[in-house]
N, C-alpha and C. Protein backbone atom coordinates (compact mmCIF):
# COMPACT_ATOMS: atom_id res chain seq x y z
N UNK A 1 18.34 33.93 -16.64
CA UNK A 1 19.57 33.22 -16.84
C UNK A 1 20.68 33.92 -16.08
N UNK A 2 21.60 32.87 -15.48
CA UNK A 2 22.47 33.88 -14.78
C UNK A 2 23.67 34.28 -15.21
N UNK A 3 24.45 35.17 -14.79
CA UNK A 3 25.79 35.49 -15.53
C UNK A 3 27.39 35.02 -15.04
N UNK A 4 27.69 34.67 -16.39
CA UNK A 4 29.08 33.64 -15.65
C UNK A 4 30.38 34.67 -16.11
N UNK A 5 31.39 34.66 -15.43
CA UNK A 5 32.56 35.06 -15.78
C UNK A 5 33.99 34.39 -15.62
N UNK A 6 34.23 34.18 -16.22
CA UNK A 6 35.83 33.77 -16.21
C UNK A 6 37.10 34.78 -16.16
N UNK A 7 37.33 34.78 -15.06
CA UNK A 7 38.74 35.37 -14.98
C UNK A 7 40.15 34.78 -14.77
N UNK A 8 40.83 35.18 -15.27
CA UNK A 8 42.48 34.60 -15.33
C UNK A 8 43.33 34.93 -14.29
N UNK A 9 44.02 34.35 -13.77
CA UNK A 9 45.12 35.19 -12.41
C UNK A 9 44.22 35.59 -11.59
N UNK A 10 43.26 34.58 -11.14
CA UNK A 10 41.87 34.82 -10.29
C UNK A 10 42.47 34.08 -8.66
N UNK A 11 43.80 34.42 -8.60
CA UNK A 11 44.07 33.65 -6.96
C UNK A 11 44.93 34.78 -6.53
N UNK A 12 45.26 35.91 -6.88
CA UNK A 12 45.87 36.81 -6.58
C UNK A 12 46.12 38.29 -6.83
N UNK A 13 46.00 39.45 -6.31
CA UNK A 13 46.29 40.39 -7.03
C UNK A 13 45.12 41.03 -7.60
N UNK A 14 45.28 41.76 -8.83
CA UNK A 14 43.66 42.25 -9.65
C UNK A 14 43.25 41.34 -10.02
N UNK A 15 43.28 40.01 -10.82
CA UNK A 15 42.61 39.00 -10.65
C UNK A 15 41.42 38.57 -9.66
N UNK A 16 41.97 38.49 -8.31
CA UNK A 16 41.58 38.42 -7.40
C UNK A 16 40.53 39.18 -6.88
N UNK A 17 40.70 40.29 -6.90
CA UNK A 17 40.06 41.37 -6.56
C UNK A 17 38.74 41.61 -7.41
N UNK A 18 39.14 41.32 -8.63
CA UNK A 18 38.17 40.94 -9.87
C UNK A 18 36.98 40.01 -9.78
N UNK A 19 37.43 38.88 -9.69
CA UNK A 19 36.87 37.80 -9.16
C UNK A 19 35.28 38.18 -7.71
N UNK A 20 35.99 38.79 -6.90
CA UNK A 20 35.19 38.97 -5.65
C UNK A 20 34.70 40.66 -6.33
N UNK A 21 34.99 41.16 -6.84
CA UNK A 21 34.22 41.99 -7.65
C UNK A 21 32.31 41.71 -8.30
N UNK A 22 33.52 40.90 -9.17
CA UNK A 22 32.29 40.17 -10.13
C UNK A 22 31.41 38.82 -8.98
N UNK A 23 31.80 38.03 -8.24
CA UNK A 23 30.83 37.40 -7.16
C UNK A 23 29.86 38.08 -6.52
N UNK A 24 30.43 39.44 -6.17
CA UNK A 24 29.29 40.47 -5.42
C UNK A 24 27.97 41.01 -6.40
N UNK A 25 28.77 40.84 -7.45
CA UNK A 25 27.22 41.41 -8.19
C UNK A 25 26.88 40.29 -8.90
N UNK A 26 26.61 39.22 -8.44
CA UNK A 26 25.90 38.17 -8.90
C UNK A 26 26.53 37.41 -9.52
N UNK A 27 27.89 37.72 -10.25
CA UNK A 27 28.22 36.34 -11.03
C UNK A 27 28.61 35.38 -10.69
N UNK A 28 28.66 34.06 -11.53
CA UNK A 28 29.34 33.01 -11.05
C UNK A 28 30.89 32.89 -11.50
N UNK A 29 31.36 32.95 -10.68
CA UNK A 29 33.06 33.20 -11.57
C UNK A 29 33.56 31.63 -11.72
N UNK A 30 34.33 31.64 -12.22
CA UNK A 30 35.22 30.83 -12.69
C UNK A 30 36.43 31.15 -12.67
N UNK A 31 37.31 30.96 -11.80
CA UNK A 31 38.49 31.24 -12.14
C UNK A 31 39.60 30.57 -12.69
N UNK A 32 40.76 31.07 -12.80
CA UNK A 32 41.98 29.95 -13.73
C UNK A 32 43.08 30.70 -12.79
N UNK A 33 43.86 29.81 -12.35
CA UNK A 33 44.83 29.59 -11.40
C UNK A 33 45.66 28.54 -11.75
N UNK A 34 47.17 28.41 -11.56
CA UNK A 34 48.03 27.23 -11.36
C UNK A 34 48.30 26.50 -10.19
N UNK A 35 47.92 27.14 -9.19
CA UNK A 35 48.05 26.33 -8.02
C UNK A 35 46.97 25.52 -7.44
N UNK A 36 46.93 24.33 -7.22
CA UNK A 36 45.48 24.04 -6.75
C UNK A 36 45.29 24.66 -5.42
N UNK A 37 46.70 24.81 -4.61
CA UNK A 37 46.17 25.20 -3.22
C UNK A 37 45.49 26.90 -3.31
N UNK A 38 46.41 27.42 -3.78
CA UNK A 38 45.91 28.49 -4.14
C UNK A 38 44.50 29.08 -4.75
N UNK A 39 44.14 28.20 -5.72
CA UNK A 39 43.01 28.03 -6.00
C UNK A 39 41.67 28.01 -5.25
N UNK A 40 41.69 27.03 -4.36
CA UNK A 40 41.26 26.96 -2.97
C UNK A 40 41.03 27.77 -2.22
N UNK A 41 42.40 28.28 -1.71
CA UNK A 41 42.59 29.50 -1.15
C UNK A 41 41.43 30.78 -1.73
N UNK A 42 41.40 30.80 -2.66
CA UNK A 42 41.09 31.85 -3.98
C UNK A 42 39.51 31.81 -3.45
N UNK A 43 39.19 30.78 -3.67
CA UNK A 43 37.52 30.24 -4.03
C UNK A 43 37.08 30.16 -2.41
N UNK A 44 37.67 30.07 -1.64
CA UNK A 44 37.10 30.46 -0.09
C UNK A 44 37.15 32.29 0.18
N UNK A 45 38.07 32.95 -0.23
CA UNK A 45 37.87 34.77 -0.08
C UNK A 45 36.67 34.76 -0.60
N UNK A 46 36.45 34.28 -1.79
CA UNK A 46 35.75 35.03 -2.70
C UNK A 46 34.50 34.90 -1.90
N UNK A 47 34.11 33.47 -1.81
CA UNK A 47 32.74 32.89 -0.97
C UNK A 47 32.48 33.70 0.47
N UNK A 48 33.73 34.24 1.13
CA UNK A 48 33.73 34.80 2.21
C UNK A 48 33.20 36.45 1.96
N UNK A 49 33.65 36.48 0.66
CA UNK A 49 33.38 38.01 0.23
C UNK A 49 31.54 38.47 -0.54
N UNK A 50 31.04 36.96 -0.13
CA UNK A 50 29.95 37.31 -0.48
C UNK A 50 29.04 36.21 -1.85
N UNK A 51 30.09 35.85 -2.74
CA UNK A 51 30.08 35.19 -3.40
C UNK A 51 29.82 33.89 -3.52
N UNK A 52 28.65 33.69 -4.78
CA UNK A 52 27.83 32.22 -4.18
C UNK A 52 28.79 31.24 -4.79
N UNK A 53 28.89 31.33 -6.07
CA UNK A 53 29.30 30.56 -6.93
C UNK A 53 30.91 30.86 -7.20
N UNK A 54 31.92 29.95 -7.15
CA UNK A 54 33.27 30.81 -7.47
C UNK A 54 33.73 29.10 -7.36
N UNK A 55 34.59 28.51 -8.79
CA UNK A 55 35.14 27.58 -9.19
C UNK A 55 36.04 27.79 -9.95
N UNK A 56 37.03 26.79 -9.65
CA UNK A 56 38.43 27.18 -10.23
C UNK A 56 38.94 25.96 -11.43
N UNK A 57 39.53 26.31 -12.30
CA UNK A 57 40.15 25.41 -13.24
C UNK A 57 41.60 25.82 -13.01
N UNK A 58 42.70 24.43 -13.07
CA UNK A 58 43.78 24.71 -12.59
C UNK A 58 44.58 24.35 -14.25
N UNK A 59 45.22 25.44 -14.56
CA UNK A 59 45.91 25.40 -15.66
C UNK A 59 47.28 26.33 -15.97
N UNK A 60 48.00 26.61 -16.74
CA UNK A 60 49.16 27.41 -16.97
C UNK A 60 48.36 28.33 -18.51
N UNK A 61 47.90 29.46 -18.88
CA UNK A 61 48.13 29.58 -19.99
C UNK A 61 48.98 29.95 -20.77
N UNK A 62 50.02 30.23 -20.42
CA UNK A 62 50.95 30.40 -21.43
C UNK A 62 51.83 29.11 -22.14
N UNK A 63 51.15 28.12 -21.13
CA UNK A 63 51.27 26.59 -22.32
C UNK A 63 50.78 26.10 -23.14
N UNK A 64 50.27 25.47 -23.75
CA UNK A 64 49.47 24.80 -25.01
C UNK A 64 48.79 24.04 -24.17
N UNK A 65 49.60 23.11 -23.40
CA UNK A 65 48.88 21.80 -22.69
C UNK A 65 47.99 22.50 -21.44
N UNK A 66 48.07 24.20 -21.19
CA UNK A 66 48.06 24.20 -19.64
C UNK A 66 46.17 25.02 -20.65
N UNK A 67 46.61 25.62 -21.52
CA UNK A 67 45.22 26.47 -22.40
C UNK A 67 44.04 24.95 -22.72
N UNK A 68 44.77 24.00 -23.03
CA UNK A 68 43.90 22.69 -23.63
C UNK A 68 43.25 22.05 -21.94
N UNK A 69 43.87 22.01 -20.66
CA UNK A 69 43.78 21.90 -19.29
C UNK A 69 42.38 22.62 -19.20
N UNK A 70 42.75 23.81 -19.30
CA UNK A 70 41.59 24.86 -19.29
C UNK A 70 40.27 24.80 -19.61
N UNK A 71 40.42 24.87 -21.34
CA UNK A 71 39.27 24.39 -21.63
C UNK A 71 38.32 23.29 -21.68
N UNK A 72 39.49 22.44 -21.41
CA UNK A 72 38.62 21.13 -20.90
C UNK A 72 38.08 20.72 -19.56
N UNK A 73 38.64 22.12 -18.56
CA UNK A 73 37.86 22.34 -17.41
C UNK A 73 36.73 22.02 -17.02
């Protein structure tokens, strides 16, 4: 079975870095971002960095509507 991770603030920064972290050693990330472009942006490094699997859900969490966005990813 393979291993999934979700990271938050996964389009920039330690997020980011996180993300292509966790892609290199096999996981499938998931990330959460507010920007779709960014997002994008995000999910092409990562793939460039090695990473098979790397998908983004576009949400705010520090909203209600942006956490409910999320999980209904």
């Amino acid at each position: 079975m393979g291993r999934t991770a979700l990271v938050t603030g996964a389009t920039d920064g330690i997020g980011l870095a996180a993300a292509k972290a966790l892609a290199g050693e096999g996981f499938e990330v998931i990330g959460v971002g507010r920007s779709e472009a960014r997002c994008e942006a995000a999910a092409e490094d990562i793939r460039a960095a090695g990473g098979k699997g790397a998908r983004f859900v576009i949400g705010d969490l520090s909203t209600a509507e942006g956490v409910r966005a999320v999980a209904a990813g």
